[in-house]
PDB file of N, CA and C in Angstrom:
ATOM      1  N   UNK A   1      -9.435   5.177  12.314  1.00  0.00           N
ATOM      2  CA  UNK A   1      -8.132   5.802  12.221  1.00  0.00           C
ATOM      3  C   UNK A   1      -7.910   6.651  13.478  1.00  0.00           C
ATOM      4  N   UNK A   2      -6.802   6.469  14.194  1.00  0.00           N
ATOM      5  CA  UNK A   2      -6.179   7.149  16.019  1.00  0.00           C
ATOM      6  C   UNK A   2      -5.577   8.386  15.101  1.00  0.00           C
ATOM      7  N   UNK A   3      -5.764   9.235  16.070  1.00  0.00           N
ATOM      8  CA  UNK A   3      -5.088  10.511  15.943  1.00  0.00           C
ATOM      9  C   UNK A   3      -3.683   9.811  15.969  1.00  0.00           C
ATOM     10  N   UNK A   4      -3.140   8.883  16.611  1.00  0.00           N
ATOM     11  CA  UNK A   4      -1.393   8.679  16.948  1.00  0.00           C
ATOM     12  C   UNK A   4      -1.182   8.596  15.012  1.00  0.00           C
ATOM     13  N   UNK A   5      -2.246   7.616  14.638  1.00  0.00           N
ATOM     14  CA  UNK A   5      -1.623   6.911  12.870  1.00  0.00           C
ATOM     15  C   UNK A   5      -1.746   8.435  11.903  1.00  0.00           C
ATOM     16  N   UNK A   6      -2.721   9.134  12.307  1.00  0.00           N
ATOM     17  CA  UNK A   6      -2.934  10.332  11.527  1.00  0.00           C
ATOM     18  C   UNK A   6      -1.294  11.108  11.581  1.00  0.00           C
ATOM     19  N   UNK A   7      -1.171  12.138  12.866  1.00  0.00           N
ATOM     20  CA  UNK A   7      -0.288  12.659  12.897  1.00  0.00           C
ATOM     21  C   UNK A   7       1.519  11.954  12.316  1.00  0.00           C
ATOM     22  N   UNK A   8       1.477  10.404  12.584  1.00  0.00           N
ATOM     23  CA  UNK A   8       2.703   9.848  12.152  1.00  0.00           C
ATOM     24  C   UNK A   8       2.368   9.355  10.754  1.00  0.00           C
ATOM     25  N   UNK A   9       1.613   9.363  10.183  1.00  0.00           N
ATOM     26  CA  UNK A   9       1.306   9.380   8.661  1.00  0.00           C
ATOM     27  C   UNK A   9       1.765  10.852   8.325  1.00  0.00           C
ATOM     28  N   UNK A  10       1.022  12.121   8.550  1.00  0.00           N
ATOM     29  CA  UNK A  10       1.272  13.201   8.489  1.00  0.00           C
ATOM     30  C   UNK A  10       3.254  13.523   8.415  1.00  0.00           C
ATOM     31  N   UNK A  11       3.610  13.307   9.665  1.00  0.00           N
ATOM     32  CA  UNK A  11       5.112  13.538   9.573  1.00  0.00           C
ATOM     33  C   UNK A  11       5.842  12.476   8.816  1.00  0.00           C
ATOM     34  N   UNK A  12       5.292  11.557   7.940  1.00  0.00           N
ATOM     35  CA  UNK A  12       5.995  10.817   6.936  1.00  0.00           C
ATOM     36  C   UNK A  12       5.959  11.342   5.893  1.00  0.00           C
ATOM     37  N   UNK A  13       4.837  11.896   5.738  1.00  0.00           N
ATOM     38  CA  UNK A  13       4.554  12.176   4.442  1.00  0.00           C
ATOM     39  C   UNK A  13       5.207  13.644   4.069  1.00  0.00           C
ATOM     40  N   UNK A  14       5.478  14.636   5.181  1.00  0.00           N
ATOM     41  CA  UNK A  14       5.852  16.006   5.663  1.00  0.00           C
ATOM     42  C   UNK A  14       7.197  15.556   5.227  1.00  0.00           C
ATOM     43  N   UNK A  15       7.520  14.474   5.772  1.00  0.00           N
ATOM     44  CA  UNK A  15       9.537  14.615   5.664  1.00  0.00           C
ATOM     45  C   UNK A  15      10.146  14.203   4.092  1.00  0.00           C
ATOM     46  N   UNK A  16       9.153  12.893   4.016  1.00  0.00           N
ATOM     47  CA  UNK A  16       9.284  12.266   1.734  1.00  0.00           C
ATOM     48  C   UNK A  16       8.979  13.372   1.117  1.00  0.00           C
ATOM     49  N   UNK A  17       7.985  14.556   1.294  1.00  0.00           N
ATOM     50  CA  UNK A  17       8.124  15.755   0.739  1.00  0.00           C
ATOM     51  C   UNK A  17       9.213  16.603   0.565  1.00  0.00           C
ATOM     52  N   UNK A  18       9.794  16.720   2.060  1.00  0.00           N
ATOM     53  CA  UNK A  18      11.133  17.509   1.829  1.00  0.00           C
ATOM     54  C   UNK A  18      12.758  17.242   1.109  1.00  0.00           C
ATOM     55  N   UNK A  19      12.084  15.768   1.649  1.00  0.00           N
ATOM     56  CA  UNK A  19      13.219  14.919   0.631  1.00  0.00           C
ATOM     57  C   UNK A  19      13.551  15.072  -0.424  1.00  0.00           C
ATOM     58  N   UNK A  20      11.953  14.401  -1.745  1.00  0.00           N
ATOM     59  CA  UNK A  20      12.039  14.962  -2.955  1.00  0.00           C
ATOM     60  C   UNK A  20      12.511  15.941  -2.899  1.00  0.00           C
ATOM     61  N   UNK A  21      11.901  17.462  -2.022  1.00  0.00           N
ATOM     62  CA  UNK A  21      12.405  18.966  -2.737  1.00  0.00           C
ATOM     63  C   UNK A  21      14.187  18.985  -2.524  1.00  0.00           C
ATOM     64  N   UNK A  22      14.544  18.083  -1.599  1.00  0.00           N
ATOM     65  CA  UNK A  22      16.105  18.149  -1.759  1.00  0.00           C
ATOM     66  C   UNK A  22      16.879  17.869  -2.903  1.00  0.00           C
ATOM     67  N   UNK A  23      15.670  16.175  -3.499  1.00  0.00           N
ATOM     68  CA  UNK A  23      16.270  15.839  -4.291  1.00  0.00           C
ATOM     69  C   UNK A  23      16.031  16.401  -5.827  1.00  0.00           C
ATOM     70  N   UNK A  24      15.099  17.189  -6.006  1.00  0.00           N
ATOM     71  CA  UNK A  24      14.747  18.426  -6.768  1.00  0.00           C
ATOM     72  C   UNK A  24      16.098  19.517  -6.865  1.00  0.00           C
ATOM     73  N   UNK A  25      16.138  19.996  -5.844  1.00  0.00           N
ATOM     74  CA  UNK A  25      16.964  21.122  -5.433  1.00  0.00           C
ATOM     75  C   UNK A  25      18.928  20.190  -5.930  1.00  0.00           C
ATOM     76  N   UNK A  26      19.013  19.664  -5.753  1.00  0.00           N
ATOM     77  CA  UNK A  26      20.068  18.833  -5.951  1.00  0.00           C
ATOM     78  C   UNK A  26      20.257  18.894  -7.586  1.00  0.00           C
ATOM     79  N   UNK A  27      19.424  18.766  -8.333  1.00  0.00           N
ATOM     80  CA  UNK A  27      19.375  18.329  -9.826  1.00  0.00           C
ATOM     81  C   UNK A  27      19.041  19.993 -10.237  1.00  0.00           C
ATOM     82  N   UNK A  28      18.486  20.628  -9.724  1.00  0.00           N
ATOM     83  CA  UNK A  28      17.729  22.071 -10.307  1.00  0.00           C
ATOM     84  C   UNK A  28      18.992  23.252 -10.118  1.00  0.00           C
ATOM     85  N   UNK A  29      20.115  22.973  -9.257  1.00  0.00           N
ATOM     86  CA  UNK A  29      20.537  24.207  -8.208  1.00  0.00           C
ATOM     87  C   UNK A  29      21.573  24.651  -9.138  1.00  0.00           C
ATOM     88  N   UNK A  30      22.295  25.314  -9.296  1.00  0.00           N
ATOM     89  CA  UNK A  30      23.690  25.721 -10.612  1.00  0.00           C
ATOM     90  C   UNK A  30      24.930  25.396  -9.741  1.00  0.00           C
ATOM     91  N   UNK A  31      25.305  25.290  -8.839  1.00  0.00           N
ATOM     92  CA  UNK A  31      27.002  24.820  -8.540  1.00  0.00           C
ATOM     93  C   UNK A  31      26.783  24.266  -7.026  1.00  0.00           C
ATOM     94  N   UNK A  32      27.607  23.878  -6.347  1.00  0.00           N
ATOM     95  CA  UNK A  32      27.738  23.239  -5.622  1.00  0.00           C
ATOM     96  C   UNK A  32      27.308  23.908  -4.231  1.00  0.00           C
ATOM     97  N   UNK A  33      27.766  24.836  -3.924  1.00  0.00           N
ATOM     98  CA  UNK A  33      27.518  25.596  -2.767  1.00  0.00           C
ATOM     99  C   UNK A  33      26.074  25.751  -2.702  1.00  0.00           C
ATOM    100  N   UNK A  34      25.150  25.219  -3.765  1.00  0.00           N
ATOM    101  CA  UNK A  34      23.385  25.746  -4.094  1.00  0.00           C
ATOM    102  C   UNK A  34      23.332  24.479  -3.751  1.00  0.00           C
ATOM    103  N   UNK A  35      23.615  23.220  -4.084  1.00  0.00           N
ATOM    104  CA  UNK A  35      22.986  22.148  -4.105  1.00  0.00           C
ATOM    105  C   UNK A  35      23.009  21.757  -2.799  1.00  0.00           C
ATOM    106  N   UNK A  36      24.510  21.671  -2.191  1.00  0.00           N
ATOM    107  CA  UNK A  36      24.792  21.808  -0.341  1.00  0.00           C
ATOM    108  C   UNK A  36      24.213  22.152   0.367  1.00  0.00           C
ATOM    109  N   UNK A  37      23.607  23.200   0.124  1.00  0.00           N
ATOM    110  CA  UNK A  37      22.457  23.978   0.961  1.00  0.00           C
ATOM    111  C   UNK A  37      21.340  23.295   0.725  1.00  0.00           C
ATOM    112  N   UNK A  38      20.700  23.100  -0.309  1.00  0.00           N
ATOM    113  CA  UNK A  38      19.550  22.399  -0.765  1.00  0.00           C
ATOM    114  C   UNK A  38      19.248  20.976   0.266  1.00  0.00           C
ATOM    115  N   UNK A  39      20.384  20.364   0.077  1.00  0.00           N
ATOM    116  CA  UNK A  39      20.720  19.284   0.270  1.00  0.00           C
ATOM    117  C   UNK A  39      20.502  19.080   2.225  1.00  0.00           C
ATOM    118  N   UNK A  40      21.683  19.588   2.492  1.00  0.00           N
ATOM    119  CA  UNK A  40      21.897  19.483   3.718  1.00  0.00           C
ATOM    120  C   UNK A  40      20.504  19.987   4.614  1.00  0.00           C
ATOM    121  N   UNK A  41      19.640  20.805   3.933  1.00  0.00           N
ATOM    122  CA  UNK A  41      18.799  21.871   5.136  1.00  0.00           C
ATOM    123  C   UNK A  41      17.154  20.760   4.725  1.00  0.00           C
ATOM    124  N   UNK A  42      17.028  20.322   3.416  1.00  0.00           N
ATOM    125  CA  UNK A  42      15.786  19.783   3.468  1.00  0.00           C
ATOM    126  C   UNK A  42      15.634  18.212   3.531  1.00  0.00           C
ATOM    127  N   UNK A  43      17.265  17.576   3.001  1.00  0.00           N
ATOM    128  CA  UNK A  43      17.309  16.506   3.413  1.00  0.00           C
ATOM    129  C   UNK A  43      17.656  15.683   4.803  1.00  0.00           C
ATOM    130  N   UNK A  44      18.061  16.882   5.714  1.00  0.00           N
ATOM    131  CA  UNK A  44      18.467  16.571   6.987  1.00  0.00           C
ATOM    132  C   UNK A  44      16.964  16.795   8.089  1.00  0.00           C
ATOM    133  N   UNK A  45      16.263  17.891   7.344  1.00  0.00           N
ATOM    134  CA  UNK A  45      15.134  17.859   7.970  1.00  0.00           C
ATOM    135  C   UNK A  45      13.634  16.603   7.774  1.00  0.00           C
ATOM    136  N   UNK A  46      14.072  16.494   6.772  1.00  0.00           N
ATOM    137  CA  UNK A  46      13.299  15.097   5.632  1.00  0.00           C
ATOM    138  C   UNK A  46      13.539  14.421   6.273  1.00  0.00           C
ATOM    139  N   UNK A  47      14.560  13.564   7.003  1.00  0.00           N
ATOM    140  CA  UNK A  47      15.084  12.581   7.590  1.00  0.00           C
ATOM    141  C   UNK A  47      14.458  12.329   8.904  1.00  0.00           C
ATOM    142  N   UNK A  48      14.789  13.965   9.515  1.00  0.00           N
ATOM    143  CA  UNK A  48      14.299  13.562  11.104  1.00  0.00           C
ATOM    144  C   UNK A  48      12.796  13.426  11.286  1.00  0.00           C
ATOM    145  N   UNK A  49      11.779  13.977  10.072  1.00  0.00           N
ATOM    146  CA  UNK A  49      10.007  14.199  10.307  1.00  0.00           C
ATOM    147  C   UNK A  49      10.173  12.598  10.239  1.00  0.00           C
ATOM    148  N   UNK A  50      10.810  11.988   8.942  1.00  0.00           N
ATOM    149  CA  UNK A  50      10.717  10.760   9.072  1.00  0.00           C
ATOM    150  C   UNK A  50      10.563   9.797   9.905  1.00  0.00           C
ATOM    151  N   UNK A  51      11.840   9.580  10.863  1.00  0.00           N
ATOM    152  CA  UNK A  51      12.161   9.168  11.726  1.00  0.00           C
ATOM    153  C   UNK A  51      11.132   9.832  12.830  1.00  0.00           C
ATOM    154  N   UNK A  52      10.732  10.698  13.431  1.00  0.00           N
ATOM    155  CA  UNK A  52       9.741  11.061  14.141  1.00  0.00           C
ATOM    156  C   UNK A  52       8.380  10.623  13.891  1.00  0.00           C
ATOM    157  N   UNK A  53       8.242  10.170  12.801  1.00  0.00           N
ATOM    158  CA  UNK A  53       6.965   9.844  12.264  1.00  0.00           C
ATOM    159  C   UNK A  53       6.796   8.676  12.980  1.00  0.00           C
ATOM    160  N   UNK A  54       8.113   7.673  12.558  1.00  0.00           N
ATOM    161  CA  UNK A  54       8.126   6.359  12.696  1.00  0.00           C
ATOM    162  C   UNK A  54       8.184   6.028  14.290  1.00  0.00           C
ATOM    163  N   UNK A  55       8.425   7.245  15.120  1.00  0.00           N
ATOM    164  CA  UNK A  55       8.344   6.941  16.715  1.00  0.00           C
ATOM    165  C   UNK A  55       7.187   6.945  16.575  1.00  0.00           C
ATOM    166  N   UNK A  56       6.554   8.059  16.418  1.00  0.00           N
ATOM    167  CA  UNK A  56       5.112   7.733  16.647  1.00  0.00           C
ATOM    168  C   UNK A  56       4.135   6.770  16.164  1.00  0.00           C
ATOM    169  N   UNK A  57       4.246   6.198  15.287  1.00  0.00           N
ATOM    170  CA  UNK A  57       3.555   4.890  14.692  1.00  0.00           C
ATOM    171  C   UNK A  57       4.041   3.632  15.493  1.00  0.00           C
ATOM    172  N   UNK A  58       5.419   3.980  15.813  1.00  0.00           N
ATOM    173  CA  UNK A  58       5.393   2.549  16.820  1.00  0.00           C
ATOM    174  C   UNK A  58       6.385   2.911  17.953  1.00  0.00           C
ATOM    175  N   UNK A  59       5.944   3.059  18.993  1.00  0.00           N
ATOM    176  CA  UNK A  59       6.292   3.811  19.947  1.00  0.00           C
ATOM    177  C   UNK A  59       6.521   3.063  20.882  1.00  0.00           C
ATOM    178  N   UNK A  60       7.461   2.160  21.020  1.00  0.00           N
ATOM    179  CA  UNK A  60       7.937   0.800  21.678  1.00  0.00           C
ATOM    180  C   UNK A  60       9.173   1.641  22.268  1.00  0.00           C
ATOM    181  N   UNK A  61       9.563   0.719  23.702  1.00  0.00           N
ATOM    182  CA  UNK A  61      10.688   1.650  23.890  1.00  0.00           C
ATOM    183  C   UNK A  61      12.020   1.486  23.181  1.00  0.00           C
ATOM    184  N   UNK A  62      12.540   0.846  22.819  1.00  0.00           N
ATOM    185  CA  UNK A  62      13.776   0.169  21.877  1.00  0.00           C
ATOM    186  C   UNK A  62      13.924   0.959  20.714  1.00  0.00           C
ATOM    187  N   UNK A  63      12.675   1.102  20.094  1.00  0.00           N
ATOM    188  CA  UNK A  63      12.402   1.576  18.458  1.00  0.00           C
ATOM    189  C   UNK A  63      12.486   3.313  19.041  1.00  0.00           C
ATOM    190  N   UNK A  64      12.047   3.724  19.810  1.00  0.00           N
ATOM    191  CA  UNK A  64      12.123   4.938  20.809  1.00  0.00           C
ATOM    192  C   UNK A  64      13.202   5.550  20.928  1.00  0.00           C
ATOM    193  N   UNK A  65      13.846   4.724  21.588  1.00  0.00           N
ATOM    194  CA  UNK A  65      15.090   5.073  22.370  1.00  0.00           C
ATOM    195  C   UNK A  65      16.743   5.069  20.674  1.00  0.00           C
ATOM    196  N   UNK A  66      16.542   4.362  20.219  1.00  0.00           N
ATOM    197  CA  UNK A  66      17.026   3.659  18.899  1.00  0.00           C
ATOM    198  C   UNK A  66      16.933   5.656  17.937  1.00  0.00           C
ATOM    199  N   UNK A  67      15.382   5.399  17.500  1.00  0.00           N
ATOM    200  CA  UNK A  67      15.178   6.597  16.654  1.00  0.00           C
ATOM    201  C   UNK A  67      15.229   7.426  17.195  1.00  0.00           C
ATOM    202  N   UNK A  68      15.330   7.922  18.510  1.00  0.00           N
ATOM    203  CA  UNK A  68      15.435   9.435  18.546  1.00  0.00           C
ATOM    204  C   UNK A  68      16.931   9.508  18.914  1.00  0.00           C
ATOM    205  N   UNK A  69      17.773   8.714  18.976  1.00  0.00           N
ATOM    206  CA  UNK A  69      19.137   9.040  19.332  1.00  0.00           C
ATOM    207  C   UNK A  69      19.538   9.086  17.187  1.00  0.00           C
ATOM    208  N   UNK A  70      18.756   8.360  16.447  1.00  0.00           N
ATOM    209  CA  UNK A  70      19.549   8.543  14.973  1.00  0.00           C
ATOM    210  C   UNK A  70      18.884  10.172  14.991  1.00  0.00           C
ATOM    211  N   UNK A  71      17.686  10.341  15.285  1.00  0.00           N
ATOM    212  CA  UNK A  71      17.266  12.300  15.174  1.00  0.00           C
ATOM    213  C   UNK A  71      18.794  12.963  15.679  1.00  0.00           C
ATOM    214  N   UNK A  72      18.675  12.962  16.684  1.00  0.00           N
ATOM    215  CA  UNK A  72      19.486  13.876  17.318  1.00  0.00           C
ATOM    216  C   UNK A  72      21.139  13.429  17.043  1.00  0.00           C
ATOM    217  N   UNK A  73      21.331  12.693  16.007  1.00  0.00           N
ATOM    218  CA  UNK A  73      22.681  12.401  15.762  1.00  0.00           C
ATOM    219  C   UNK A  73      23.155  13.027  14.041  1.00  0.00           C
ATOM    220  N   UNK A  74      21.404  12.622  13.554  1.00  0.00           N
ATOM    221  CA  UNK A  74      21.449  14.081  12.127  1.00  0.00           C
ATOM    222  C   UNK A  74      21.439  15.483  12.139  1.00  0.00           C
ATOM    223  N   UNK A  75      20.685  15.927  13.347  1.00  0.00           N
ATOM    224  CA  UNK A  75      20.321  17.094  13.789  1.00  0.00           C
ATOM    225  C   UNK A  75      21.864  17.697  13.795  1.00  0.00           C
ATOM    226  N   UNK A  76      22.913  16.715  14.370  1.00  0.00           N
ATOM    227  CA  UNK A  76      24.425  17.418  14.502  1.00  0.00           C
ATOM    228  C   UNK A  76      25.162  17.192  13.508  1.00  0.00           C
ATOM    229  N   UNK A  77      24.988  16.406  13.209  1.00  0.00           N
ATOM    230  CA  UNK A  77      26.122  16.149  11.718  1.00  0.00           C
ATOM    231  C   UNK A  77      26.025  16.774  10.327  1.00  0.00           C
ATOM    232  N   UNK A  78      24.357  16.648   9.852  1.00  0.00           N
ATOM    233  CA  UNK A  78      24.071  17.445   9.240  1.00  0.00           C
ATOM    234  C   UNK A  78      24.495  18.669   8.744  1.00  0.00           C
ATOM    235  N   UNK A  79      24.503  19.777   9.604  1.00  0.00           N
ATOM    236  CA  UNK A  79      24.685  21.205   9.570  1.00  0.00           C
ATOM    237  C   UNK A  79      26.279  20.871   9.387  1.00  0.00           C
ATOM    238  N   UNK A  80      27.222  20.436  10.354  1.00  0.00           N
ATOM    239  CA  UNK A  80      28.868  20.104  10.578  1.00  0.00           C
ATOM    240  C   UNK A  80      28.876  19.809   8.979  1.00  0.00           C
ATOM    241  N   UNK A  81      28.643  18.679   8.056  1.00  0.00           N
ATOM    242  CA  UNK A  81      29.141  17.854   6.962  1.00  0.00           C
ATOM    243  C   UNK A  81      28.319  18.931   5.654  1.00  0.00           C
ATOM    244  N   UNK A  82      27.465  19.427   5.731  1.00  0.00           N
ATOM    245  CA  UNK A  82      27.061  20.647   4.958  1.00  0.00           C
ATOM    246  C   UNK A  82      27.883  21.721   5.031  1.00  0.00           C
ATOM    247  N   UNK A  83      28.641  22.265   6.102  1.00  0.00           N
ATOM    248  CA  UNK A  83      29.582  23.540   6.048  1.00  0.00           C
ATOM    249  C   UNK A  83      31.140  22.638   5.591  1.00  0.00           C
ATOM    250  N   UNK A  84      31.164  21.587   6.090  1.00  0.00           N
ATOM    251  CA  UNK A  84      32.440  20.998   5.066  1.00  0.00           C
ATOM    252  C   UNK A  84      32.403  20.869   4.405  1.00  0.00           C
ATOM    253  N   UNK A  85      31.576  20.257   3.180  1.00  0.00           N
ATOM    254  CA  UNK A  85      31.603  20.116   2.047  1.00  0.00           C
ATOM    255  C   UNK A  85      31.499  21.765   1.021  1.00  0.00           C
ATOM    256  N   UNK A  86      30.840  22.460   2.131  1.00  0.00           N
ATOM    257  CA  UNK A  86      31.083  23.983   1.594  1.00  0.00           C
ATOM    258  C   UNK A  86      32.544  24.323   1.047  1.00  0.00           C
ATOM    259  N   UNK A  87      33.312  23.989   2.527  1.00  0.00           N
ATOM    260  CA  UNK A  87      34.494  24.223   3.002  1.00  0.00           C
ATOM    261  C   UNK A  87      35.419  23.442   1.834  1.00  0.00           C
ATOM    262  N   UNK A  88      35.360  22.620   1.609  1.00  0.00           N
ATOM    263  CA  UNK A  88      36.370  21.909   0.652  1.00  0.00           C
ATOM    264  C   UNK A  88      35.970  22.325  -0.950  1.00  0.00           C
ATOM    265  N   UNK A  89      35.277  22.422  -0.998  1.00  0.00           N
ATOM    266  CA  UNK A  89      34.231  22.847  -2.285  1.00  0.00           C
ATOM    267  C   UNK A  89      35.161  24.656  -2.267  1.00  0.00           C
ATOM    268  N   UNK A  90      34.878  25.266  -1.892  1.00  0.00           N
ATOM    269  CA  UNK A  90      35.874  26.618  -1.998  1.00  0.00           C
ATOM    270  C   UNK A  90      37.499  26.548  -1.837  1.00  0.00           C
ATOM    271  N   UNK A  91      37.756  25.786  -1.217  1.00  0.00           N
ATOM    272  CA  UNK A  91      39.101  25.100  -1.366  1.00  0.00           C
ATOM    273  C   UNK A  91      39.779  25.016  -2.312  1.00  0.00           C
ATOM    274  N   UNK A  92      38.692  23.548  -2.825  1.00  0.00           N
ATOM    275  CA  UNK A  92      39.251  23.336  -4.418  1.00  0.00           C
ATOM    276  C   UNK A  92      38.993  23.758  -5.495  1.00  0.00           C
ATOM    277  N   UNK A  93      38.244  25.184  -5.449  1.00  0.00           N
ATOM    278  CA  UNK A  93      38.452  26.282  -6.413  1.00  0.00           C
ATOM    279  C   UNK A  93      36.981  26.098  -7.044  1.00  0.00           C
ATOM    280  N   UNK A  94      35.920  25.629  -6.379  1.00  0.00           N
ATOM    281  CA  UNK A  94      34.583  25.208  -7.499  1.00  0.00           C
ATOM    282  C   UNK A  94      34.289  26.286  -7.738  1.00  0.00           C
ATOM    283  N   UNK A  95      33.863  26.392  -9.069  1.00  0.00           N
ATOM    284  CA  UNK A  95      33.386  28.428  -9.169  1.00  0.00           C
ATOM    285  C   UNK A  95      32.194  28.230  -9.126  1.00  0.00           C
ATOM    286  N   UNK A  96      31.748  29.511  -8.276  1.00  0.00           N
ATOM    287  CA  UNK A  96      30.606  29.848  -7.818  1.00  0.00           C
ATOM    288  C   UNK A  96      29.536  30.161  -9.252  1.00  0.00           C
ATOM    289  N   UNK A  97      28.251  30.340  -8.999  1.00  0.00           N
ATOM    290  CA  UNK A  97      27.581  30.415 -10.158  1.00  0.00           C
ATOM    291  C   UNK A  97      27.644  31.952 -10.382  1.00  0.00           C
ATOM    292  N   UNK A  98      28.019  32.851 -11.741  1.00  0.00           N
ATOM    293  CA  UNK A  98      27.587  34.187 -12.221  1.00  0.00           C
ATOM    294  C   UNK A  98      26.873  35.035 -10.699  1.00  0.00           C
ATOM    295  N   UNK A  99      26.994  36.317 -10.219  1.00  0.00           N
ATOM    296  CA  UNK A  99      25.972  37.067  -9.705  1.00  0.00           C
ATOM    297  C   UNK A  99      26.106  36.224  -8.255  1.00  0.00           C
ATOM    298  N   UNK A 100      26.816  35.264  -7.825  1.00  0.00           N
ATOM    299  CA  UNK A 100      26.561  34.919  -6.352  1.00  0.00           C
ATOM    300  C   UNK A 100      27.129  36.030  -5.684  1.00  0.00           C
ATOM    301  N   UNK A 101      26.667  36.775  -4.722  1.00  0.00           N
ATOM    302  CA  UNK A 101      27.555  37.634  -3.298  1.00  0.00           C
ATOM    303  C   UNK A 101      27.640  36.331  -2.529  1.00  0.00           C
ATOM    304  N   UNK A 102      29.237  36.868  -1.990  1.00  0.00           N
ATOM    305  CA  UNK A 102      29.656  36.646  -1.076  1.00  0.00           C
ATOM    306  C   UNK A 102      29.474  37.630  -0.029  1.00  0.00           C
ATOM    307  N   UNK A 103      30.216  37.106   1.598  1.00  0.00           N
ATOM    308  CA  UNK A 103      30.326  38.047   2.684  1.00  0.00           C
ATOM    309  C   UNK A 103      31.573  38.695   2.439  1.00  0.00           C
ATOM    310  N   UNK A 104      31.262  39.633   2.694  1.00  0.00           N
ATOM    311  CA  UNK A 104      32.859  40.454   3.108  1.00  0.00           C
ATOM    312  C   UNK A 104      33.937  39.683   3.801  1.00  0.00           C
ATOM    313  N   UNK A 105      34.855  39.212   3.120  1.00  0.00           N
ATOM    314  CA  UNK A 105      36.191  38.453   3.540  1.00  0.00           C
ATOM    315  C   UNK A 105      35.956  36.882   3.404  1.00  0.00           C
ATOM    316  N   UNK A 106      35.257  36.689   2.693  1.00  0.00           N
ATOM    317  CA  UNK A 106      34.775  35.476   2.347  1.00  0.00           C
ATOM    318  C   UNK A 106      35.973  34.925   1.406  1.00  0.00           C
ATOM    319  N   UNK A 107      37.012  35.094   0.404  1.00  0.00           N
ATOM    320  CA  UNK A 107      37.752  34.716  -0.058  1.00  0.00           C
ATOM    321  C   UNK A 107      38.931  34.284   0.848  1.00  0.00           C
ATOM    322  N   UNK A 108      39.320  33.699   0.366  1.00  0.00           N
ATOM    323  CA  UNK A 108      40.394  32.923   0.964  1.00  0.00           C
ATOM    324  C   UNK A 108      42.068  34.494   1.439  1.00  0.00           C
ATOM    325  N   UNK A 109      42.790  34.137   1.939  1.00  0.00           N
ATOM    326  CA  UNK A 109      43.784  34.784   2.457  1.00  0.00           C
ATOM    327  C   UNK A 109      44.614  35.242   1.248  1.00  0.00           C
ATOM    328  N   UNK A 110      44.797  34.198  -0.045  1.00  0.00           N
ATOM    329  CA  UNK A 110      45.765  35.053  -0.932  1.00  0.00           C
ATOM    330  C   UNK A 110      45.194  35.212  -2.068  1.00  0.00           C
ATOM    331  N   UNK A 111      43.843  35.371  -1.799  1.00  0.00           N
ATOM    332  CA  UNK A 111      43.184  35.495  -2.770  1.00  0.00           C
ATOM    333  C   UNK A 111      43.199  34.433  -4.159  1.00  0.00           C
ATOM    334  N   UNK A 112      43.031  34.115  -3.615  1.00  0.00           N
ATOM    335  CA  UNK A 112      42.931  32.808  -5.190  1.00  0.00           C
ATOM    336  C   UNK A 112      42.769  31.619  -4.750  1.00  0.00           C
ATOM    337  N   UNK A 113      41.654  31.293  -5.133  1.00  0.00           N
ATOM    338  CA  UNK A 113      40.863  30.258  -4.639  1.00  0.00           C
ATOM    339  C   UNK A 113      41.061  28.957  -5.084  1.00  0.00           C
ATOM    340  N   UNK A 114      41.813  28.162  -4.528  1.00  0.00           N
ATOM    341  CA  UNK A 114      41.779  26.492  -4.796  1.00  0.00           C
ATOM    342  C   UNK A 114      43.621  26.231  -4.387  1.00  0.00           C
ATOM    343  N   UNK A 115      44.350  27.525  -4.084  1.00  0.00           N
ATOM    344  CA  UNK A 115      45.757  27.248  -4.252  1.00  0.00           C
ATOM    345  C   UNK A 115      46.230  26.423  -3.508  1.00  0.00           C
ATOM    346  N   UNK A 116      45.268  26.360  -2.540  1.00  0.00           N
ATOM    347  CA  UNK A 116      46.162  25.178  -1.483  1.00  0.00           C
ATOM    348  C   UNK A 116      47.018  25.810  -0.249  1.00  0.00           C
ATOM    349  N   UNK A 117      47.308  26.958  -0.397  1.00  0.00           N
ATOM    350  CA  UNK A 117      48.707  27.144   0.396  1.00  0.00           C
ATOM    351  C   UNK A 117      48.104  28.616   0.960  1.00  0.00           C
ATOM    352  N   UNK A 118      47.212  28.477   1.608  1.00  0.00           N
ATOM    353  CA  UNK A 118      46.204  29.457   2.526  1.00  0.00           C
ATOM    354  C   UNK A 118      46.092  28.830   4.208  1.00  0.00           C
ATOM    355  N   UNK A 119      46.825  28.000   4.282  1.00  0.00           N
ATOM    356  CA  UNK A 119      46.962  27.405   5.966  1.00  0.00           C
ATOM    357  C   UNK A 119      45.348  26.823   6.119  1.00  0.00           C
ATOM    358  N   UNK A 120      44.606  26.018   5.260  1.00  0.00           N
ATOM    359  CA  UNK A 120      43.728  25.621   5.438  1.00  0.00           C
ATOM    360  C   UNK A 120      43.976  24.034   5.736  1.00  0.00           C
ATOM    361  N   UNK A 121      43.940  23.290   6.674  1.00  0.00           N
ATOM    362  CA  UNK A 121      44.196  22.387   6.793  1.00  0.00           C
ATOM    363  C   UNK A 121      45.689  21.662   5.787  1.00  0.00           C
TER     364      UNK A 121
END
């Protein structure tokens, strides 16, 4: 067994871990804004050990060049499509779970959340 198969075994197994806990966190979390987070931060990171794993197990230039442009194309979208789905999710009025804080000014402009008519898109 090469140190190369160890370490890219290692980051496969590192990222299907984080996955499950996403997909844990997804089923476990109380409203939407919990699961988003869950979601977006361990399944986006799950993805890229993955994909890093898989450079290193076969480290051809094609498969190379291929997987690290899908890394660095989750690395951005990820975080972007996690704060939208935030974003529309408060929009359309999802209520937050009991006891969540918010930030200071975190509500919408007329105060009432889902109305539509806050100049949000």
């Amino acid at each position: 067994m090469t140190l190369q198969t160890v370490v890219g075994d290692v980051l496969l197994m590192l990222g299907v871990v984080l996955m499950a806990v996403a997909a844990v966190g997804l089923v476990r979390m109380p409203d939407v804004y919990n699961r988003t987070n869950a979601v977006a931060k361990a399944g986006g990171l799950g993805l890229v050990l993955v994909l890093l794993g898989v450079v290193v197990l076969d480290p051809g230039p094609t498969a190379v060049v291929v997987l690290l442009l899908a890394v660095v194309l989750q690395l951005f979208t990820v975080p972007i499509a996690g704060f939208e789905i935030g974003q529309a999710a408060r929009i359309s009025g999802a209520p937050m779970t009991p006891g969540t804080r918010t930030s200071p000014g975190a509500d919408l402009p007329d105060g009432e959340p889902g109305r539509g008519d806050d100049g949000d898109r």
